[in-house]
N, C-alpha and C. Protein backbone atom coordinates (compact mmCIF):
# COMPACT_ATOMS: atom_id res chain seq x y z
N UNK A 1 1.80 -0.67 -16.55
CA UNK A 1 2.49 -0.08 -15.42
C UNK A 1 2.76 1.39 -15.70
N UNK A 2 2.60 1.84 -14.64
CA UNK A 2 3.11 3.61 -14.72
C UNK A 2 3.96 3.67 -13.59
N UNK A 3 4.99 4.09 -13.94
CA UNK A 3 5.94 4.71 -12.96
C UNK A 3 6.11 6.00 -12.56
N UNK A 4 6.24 6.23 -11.56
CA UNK A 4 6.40 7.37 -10.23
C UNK A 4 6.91 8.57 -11.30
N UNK A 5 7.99 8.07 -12.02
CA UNK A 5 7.94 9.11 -12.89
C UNK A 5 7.34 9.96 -14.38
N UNK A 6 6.89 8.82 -14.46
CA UNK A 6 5.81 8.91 -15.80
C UNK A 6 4.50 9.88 -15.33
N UNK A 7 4.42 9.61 -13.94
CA UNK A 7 3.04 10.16 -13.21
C UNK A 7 3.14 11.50 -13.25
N UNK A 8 4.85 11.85 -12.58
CA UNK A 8 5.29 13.48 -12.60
C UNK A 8 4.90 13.84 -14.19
N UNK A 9 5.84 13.18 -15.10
CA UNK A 9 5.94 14.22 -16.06
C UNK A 9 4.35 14.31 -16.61
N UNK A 10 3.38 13.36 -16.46
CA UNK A 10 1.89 13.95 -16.98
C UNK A 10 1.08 15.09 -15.97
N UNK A 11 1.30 14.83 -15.03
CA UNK A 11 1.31 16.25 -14.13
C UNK A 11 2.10 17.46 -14.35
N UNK A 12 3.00 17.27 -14.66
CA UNK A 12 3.67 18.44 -15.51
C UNK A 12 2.65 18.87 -16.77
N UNK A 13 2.93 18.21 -17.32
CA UNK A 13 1.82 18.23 -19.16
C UNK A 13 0.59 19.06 -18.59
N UNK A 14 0.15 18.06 -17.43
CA UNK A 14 -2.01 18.43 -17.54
C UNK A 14 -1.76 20.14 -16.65
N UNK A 15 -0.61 20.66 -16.04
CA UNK A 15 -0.45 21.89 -15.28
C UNK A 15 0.05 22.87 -15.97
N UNK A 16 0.11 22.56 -17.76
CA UNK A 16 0.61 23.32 -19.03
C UNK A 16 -0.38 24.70 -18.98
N UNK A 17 -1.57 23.97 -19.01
CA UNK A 17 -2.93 24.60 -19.38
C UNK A 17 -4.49 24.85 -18.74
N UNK A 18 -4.87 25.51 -19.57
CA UNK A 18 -6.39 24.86 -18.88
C UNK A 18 -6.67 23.67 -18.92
N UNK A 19 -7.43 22.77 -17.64
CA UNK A 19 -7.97 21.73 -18.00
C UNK A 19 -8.95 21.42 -18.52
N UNK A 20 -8.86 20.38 -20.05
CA UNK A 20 -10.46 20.42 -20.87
C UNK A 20 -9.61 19.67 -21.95
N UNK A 21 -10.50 19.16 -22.98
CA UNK A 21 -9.83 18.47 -23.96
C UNK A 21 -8.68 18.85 -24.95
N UNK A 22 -8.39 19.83 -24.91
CA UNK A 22 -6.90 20.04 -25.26
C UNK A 22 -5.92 19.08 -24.88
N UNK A 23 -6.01 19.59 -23.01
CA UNK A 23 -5.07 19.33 -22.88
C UNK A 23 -5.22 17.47 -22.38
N UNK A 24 -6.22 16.79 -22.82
CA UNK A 24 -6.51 15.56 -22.77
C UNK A 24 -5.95 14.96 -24.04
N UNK A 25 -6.32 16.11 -25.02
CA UNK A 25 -5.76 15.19 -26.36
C UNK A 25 -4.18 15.39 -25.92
N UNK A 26 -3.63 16.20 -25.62
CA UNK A 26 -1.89 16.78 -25.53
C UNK A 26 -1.72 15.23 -24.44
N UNK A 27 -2.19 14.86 -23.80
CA UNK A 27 -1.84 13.69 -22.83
C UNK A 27 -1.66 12.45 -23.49
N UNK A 28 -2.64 12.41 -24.17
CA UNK A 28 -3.26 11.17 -25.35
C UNK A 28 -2.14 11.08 -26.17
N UNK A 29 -1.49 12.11 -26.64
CA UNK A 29 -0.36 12.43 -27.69
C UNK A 29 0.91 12.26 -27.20
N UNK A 30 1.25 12.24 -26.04
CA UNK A 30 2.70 11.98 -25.35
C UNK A 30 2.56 10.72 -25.01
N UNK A 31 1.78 10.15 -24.12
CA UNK A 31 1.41 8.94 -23.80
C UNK A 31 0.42 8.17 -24.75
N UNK A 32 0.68 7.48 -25.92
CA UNK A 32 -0.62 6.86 -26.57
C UNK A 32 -0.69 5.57 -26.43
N UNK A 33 -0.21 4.84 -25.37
CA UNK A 33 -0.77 3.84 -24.85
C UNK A 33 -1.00 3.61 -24.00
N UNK A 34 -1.49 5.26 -23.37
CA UNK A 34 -2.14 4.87 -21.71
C UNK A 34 -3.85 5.72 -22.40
N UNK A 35 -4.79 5.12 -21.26
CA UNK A 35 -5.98 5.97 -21.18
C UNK A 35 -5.64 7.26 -20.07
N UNK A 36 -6.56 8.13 -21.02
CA UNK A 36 -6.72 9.43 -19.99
C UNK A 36 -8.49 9.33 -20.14
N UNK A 37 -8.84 10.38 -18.80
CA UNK A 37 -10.36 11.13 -19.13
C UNK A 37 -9.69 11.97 -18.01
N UNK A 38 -11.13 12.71 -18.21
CA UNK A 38 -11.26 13.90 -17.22
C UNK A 38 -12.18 14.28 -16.30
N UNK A 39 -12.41 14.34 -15.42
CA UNK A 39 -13.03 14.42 -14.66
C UNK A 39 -13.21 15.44 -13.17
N UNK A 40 -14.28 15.88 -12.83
CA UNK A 40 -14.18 16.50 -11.35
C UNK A 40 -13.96 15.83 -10.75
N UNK A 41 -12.96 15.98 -9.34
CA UNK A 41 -12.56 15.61 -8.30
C UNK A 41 -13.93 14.94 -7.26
N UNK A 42 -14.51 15.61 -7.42
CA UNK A 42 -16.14 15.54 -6.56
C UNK A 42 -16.65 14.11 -6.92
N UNK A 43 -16.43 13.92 -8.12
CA UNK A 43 -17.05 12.51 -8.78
C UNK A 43 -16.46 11.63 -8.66
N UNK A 44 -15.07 11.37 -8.13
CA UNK A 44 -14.31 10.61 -7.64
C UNK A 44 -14.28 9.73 -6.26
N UNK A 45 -14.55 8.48 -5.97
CA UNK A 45 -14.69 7.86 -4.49
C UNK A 45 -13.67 8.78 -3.47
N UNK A 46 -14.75 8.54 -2.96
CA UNK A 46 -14.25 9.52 -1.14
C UNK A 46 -12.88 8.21 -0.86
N UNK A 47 -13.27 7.00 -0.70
CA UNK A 47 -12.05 6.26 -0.26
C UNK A 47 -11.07 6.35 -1.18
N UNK A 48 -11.05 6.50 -2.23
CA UNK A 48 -9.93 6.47 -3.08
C UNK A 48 -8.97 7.61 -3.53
N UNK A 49 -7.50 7.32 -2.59
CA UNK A 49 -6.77 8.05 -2.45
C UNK A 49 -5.97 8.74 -3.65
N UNK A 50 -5.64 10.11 -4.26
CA UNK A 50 -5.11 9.93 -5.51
C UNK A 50 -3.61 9.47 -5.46
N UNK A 51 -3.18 9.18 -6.76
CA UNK A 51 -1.84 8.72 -6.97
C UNK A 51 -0.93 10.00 -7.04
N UNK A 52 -1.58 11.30 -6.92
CA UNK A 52 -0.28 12.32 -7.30
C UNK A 52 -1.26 13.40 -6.93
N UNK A 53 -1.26 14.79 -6.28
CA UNK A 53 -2.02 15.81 -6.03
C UNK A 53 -1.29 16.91 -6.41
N UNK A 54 -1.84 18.01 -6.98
CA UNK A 54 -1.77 19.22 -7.44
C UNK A 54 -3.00 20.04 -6.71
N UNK A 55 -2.41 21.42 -6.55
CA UNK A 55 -3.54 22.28 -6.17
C UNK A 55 -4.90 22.50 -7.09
N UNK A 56 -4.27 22.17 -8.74
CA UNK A 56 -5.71 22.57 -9.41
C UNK A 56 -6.14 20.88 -9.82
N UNK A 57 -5.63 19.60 -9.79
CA UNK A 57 -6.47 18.71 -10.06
C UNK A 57 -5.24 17.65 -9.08
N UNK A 58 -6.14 16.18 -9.28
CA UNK A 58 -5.73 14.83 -8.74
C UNK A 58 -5.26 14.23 -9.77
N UNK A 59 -4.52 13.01 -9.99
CA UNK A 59 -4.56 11.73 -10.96
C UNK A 59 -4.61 10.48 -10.01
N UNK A 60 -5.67 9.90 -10.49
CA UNK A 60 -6.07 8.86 -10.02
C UNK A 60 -5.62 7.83 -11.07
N UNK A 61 -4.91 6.62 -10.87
CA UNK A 61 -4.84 5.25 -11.98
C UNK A 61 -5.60 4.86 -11.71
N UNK A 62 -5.91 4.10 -13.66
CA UNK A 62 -6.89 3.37 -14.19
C UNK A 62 -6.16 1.97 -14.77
N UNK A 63 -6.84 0.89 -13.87
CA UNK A 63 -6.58 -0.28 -13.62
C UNK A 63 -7.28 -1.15 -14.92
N UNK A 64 -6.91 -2.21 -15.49
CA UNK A 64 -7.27 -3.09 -16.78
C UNK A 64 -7.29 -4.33 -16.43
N UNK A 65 -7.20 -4.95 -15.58
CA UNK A 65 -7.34 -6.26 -14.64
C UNK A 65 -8.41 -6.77 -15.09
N UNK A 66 -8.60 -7.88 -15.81
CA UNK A 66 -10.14 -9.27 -15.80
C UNK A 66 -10.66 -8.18 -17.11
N UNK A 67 -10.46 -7.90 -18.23
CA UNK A 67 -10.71 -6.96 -19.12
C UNK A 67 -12.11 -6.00 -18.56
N UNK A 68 -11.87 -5.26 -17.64
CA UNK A 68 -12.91 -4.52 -17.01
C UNK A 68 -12.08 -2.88 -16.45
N UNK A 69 -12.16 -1.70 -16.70
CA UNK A 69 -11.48 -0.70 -16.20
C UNK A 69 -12.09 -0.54 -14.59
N UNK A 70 -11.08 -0.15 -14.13
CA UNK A 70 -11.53 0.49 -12.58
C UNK A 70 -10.49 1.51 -12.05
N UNK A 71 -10.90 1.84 -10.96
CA UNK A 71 -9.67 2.72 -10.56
C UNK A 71 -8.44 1.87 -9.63
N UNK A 72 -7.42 1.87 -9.40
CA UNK A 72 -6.48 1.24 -8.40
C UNK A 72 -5.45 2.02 -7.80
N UNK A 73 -4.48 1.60 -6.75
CA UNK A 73 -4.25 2.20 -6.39
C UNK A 73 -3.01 1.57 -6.38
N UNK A 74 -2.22 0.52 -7.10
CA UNK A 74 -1.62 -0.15 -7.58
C UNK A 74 -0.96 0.18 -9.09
N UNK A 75 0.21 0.84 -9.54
CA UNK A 75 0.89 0.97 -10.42
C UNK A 75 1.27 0.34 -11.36
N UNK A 76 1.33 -1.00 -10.62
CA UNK A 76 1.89 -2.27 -11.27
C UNK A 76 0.68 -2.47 -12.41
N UNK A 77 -0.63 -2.05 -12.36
CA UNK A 77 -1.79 -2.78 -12.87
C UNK A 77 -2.22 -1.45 -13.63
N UNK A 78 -1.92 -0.24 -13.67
CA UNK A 78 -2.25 0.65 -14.07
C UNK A 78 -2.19 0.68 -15.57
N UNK A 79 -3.37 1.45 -16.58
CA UNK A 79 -3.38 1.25 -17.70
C UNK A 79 -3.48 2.87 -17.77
N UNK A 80 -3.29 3.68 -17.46
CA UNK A 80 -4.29 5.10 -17.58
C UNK A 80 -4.58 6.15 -16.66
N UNK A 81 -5.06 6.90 -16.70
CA UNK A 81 -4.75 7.84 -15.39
C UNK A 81 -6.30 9.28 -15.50
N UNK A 82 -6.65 9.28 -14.54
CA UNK A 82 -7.89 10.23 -14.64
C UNK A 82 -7.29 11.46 -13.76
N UNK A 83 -7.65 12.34 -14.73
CA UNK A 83 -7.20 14.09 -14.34
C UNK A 83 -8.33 14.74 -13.88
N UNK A 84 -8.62 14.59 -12.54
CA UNK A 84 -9.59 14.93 -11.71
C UNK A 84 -9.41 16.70 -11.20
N UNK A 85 -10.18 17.58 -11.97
CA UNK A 85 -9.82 18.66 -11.75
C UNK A 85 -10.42 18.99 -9.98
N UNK A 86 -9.60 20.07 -9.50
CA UNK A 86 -10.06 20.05 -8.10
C UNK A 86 -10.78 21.53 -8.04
N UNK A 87 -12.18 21.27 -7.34
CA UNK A 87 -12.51 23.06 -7.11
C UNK A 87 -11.99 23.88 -6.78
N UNK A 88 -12.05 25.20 -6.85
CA UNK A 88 -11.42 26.32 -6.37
C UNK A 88 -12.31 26.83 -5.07
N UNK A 89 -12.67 25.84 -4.28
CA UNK A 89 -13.54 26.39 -3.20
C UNK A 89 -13.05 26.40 -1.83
C-alpha cells in the first residue's frame, strides 16, 4: 500500500533534481521497500490515469497482485511507483 501521503513526499524527493538515476537511487534509499523505475511519460498507456501529476513528470503505481507487476490505479495493491518524466513540449 502507498498512501496519499507517501505519494506527496516521493514527488517532493523526484522534484529535488534532475530526473535520471540519481535521483532513482535517492527514491530507492528513502523508500526501500517500494519499486521505482523511470520512465517517459509517452511510454505510458493513454488510458492510464497517473496517481499524482507534476509539471516535469507523472507517478504512476506499480501493482504486485498474482506475483506479476503491472500498473494500477488502486493504492491498496500498490508495490512501487514509476516516475514518468513529462516532455517539455
Amino acid at each position: 500500500m502507498i498512501a496519499a501521503d507517501t505519494l506527496s513526499q516521493i514527488a517532493q524527493r523526484a522534484a529535488q533534481g534532475v530526473l535520471g538515476e540519481a535521483t532513482l537511487a535517492s527514491l530507492k534509499q528513502a523508500w526501500p521497500d517500494l519499486r521505482f523505475t523511470l520512465c517517459n511519460d509517452d511510454d505510458m498507456p493513454a488510458r492510464m490515469k497517473p496517481a499524482l501529476s507534476d509539471k516535469e513528470f507523472n507517478l504512476y503505481l506499480i501493482g504486485g497482485s498474482e506475483h506479476c507487476l503491472s500498473l494500477t490505479d488502486d493504492p491498496e495493491r500498490a508495490i512501487g511507483v514509476v516516475v514518468a518524466q513529462v516532455d517539455e513540449e
